[in-house]
Protein backbone atom coordinates (compact mmCIF):
# COMPACT_ATOMS: atom_id res chain seq x y z
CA UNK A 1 -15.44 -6.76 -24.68
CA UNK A 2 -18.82 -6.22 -24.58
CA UNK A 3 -20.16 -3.69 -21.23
CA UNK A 4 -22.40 -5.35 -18.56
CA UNK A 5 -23.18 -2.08 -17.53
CA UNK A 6 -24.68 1.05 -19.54
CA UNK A 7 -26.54 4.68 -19.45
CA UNK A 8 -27.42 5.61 -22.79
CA UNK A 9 -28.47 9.25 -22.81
CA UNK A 10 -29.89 8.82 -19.55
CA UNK A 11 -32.01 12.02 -17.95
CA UNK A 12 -32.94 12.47 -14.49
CA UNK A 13 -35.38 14.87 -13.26
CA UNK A 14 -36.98 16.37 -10.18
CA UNK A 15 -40.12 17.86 -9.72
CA UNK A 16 -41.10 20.27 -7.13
CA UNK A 17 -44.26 20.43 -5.30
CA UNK A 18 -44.93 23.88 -6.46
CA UNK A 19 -47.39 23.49 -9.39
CA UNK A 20 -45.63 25.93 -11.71
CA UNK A 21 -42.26 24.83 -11.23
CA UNK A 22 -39.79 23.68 -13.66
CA UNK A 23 -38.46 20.53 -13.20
CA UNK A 24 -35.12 20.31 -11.89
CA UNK A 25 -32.53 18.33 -14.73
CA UNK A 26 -29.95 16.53 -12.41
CA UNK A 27 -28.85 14.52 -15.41
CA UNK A 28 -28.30 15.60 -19.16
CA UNK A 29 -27.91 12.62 -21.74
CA UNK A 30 -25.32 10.84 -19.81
CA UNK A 31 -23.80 8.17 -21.37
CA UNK A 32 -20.94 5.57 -19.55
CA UNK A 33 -20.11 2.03 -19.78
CA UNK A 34 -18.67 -0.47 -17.43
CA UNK A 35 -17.00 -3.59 -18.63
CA UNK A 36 -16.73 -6.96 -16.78
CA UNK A 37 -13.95 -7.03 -14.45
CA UNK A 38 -12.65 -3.06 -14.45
CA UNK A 39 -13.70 -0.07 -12.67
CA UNK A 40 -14.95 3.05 -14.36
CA UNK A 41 -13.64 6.08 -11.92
CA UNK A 42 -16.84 8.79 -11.62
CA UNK A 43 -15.62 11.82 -10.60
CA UNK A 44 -16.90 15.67 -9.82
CA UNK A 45 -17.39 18.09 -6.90
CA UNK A 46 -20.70 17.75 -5.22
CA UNK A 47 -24.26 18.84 -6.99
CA UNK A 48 -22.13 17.68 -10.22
CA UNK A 49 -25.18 14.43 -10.24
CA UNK A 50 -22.31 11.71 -9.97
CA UNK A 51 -24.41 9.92 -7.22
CA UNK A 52 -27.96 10.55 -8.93
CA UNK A 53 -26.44 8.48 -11.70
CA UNK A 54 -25.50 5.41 -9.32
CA UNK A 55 -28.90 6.22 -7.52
CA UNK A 56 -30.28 5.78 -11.32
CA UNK A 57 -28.70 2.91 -11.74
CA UNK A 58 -29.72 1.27 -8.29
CA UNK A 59 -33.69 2.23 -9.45
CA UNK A 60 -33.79 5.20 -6.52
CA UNK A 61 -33.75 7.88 -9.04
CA UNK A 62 -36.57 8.71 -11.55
CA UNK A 63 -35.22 8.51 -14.96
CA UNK A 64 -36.83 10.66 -17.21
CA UNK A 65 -35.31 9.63 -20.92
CA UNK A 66 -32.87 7.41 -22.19
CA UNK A 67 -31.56 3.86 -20.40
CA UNK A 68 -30.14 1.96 -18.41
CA UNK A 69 -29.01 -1.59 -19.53
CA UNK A 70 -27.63 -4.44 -17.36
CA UNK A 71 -25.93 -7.85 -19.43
CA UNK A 72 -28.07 -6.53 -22.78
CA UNK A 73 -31.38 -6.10 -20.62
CA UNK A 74 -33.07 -2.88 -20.42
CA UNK A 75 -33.81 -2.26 -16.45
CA UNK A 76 -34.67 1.16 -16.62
CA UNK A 77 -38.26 0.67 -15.44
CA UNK A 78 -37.93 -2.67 -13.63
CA UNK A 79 -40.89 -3.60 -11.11
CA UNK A 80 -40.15 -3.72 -7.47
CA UNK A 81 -39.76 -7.73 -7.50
CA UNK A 82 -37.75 -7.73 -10.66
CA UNK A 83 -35.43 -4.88 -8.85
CA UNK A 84 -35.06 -7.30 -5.78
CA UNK A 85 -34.16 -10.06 -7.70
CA UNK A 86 -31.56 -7.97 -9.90
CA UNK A 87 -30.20 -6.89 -5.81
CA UNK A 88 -28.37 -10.65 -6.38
CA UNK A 89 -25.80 -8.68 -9.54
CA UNK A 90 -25.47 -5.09 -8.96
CA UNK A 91 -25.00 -4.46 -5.08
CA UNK A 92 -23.90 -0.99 -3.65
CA UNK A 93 -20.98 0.49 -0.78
CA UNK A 94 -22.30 4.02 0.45
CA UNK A 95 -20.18 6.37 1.81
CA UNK A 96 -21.16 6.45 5.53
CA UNK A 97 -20.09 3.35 7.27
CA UNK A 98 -21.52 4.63 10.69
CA UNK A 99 -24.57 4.90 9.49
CA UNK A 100 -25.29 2.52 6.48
CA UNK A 101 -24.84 -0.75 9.18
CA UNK A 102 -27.84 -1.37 11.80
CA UNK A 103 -26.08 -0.69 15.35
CA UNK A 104 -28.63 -3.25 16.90
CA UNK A 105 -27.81 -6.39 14.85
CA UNK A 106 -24.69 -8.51 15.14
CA UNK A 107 -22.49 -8.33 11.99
CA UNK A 108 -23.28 -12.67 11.60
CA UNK A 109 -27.23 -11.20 11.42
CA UNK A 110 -26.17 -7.91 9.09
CA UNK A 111 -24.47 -10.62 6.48
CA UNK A 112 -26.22 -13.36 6.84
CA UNK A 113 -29.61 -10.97 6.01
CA UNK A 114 -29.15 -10.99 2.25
CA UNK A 115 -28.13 -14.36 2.05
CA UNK A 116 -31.19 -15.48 4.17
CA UNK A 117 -33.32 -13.40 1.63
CA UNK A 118 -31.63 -15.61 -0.93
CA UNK A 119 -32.50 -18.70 -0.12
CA UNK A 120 -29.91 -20.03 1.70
CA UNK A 121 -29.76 -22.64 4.71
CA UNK A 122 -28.50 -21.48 8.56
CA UNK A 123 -25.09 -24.32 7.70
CA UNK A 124 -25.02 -22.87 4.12
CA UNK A 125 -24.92 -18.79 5.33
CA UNK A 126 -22.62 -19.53 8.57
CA UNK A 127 -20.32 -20.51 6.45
CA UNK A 128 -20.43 -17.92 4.10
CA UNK A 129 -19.93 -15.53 6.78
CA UNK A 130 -16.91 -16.87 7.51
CA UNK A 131 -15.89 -16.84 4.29
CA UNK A 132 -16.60 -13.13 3.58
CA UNK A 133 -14.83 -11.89 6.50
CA UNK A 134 -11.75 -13.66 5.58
CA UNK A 135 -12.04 -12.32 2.19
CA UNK A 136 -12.25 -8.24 3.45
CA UNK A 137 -9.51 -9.23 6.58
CA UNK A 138 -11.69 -9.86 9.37
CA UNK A 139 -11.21 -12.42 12.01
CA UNK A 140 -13.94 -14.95 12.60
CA UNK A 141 -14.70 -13.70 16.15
CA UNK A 142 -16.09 -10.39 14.26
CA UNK A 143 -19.27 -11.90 14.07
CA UNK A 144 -20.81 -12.08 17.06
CA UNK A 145 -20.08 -8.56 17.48
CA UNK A 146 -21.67 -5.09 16.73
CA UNK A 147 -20.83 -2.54 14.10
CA UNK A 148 -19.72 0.29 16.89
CA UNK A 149 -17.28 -2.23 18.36
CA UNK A 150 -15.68 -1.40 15.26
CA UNK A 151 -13.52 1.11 13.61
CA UNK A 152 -14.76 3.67 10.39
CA UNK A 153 -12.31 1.45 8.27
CA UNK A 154 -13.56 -1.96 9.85
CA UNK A 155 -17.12 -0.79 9.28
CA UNK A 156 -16.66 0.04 5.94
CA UNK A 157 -15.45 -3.68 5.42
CA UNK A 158 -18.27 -5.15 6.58
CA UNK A 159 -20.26 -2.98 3.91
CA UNK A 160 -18.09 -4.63 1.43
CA UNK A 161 -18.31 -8.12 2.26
CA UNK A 162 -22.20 -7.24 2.92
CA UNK A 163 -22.13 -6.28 -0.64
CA UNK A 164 -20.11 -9.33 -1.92
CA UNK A 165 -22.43 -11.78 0.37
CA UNK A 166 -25.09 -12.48 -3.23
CA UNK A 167 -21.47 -12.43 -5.50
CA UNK A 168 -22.33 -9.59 -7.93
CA UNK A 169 -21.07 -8.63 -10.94
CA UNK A 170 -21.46 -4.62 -10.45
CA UNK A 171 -20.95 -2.85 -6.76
CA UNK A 172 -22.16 0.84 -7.47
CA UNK A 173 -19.66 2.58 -4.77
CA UNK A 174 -20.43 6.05 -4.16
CA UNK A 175 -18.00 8.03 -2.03
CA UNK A 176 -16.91 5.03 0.21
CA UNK A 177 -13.92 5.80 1.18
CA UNK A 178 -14.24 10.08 1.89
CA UNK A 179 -15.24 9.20 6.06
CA UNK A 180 -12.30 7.85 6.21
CA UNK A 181 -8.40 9.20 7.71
CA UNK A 182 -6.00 8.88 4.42
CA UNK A 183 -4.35 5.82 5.98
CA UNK A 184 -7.60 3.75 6.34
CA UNK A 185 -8.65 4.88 2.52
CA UNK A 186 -5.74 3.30 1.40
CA UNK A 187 -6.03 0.20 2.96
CA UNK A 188 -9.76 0.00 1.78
CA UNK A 189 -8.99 0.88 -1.53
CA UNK A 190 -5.99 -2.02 -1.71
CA UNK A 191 -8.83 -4.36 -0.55
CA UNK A 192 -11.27 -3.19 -3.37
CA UNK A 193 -8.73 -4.06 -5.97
CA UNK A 194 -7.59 -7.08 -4.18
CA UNK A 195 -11.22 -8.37 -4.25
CA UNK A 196 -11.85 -7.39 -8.06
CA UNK A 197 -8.87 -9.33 -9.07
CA UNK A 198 -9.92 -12.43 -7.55
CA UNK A 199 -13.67 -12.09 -8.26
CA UNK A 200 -13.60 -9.90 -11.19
CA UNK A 201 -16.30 -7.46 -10.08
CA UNK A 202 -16.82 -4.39 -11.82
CA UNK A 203 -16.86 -0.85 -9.77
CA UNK A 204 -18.21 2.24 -10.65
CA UNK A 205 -16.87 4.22 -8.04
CA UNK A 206 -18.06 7.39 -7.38
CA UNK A 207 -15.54 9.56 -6.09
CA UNK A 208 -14.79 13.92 -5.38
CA UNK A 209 -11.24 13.07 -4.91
CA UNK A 210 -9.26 12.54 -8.64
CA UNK A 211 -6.16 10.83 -5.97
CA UNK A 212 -8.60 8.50 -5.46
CA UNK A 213 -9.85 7.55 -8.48
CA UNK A 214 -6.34 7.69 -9.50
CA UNK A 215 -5.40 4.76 -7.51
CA UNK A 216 -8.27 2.53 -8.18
CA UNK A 217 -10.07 3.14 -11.87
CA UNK A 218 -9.31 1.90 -15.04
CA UNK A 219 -10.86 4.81 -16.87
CA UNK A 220 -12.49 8.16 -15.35
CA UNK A 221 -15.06 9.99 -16.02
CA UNK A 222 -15.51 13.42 -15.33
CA UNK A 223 -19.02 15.12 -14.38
CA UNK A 224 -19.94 18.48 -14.23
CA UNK A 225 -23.68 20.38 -14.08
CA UNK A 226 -25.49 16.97 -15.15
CA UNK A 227 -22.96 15.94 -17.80
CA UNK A 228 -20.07 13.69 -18.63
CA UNK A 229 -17.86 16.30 -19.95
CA UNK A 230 -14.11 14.11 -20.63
CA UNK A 231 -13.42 10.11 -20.48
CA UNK A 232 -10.43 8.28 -20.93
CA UNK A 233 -7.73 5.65 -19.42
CA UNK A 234 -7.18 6.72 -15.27
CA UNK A 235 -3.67 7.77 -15.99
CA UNK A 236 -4.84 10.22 -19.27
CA UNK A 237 -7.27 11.81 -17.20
CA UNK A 238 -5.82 12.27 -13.57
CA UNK A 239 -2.41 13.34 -14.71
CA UNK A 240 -2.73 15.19 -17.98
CA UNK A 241 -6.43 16.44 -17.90
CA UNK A 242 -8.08 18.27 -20.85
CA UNK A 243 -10.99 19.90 -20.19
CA UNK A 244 -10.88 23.16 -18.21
CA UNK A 245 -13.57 22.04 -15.41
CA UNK A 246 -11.28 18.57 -14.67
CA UNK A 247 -7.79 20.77 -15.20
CA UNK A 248 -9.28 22.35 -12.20
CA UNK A 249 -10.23 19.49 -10.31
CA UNK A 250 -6.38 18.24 -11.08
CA UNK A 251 -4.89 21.55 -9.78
CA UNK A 252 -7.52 21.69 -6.63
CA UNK A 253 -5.99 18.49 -5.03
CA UNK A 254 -3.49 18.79 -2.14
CA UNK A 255 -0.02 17.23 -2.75
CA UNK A 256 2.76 17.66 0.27
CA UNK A 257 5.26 19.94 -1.19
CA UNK A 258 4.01 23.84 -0.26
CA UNK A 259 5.94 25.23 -3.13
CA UNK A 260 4.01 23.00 -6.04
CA UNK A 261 0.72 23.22 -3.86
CA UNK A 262 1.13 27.21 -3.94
CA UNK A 263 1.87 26.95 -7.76
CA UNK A 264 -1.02 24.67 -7.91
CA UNK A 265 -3.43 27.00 -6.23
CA UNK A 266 -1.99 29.75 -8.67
CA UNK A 267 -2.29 27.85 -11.93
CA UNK A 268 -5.99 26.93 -10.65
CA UNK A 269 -7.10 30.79 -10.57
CA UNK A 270 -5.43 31.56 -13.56
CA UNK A 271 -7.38 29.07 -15.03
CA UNK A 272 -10.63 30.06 -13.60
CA UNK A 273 -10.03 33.60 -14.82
CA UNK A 274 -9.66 32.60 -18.15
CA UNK A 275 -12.68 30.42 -18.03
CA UNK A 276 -14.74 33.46 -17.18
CA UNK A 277 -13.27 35.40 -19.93
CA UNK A 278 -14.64 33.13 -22.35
């Protein structure tokens, strides 16, 4: 199956406003690809430049080599219209659902916005509201309300159906389920697999957590210092890792027995001594 979404040795840089400064290389010749209908798992630990690749890919990062291509169409350097009209199949779910939702607007105004944008009539987008509320477990009466009458999980659904309102066939999701307790990630991550299986969107989900991108991604792949340093199927890499820097992610996640997380925490400095050695 051919990708709809790729990097090819994409580089991102970013220059400082001192005139003798080097520019700073967030990403190295990264190279991914997202099939129709799966989700590729992007995992690191912060400053790794997971997110500056979906920023990249959403045109808000400047891409200094290489490409992105979308359905066999280069949009690395798309112009601002051609990027709005490209909004309509790759969409985005950030990682702040307090803050990515406007607290004056009803949630009927917040998804009926992009659909408005679209072209579509007041009958035509009513309805679709309705729709897309039922499809991320909202009642109907949700609409006429505002995002802080709602919960962190709640919220976070309303970025999702916001982001299914133009029916996309990529939703870059970067961290959007870390402001969340561990109950409501669950639930939110059931509901982005629920909603892939019935639409067959593709996810690149950007994620710290490897538990998380354990439970949702098809294959993973692991970042570190601007690179893409081990891919494979979700199982290979969050269970049986390879390369030292993910081995290290695998052994830095909490699990509820003390005894294995106190071997874990062993096993993990062990590790990191032995890195340094080399």
């Amino acid at each position: 199956m051919n990708p709809v979404l790729e990097a090819r040795d994409l580089e991102v840089e970013y220059r400082s406003k001192r005139v003798r400064a080097k520019p700073f290389q967030a990403l190295r010749g990264v190279s991914i690809e997202v099939r129709a209908g799966e989700t590729l798992g992007l995992v690191g630990e912060s400053g790794s430049g997971k997110t500056t690749l979906g920023r990249a890919i959403l045109g808000l990062a400047p891409v200094a080599a290489g490409s992105i291509v979308y359905d066999g169409r280069d949009i690395t350097r798309l112009r601002r219209a051609e990027r709005r009209e490209l909004g309509r199949e790759i969409q985005a779910v950030f990682q702040d659902p307090y803050s990515s939702l406007s607290p004056s607007m009803t949630i009927e105004s917040i998804l009926t916005e992009p659909l408005a944008a679209a072209g579509a009539s007041k009958k035509d987008a009513r309805a679709k509201v309705l729709d897309l509320l039922d499809r991320v477990g909202l009642p109907s009466v949700a609409r006429s309300r505002l995002p802080r009458e709602f919960s962190g999980g709640q919220r976070q659904r309303i970025a999702i159906a916001r982001a299914l309102a133009l029916d996309p066939r990529v939703i870059v999701c970067d961290e959007p389920v870390s402001a969340l307790d561990l109950s409501t990630q669950e639930r939110v991550l059931d509901l982005f697999i629920e909603i892939q299986e019935r639409a067959g969107v593709a996810y690149l989900f950007i994620s710290h957590d490897l538990s998380v991108v354990r439970h949702i991604s098809h294959r993973v792949a692991v970042m570190h210092r601007g690179e893409i340093v081990e891919t494979g199927s979700g199982d290979q890499v969050t269970s049986a890792p390879m390369h030292p820097y993910t081995q290290r992610l695998f052994l830095a996640a909490p699990v509820s027995d003390p005894d294995v997380q106190r071997e874990r925490r062993q096993q993990r400095r062990d590790l990191v001594l032995g890195v340094g050695r080399d």
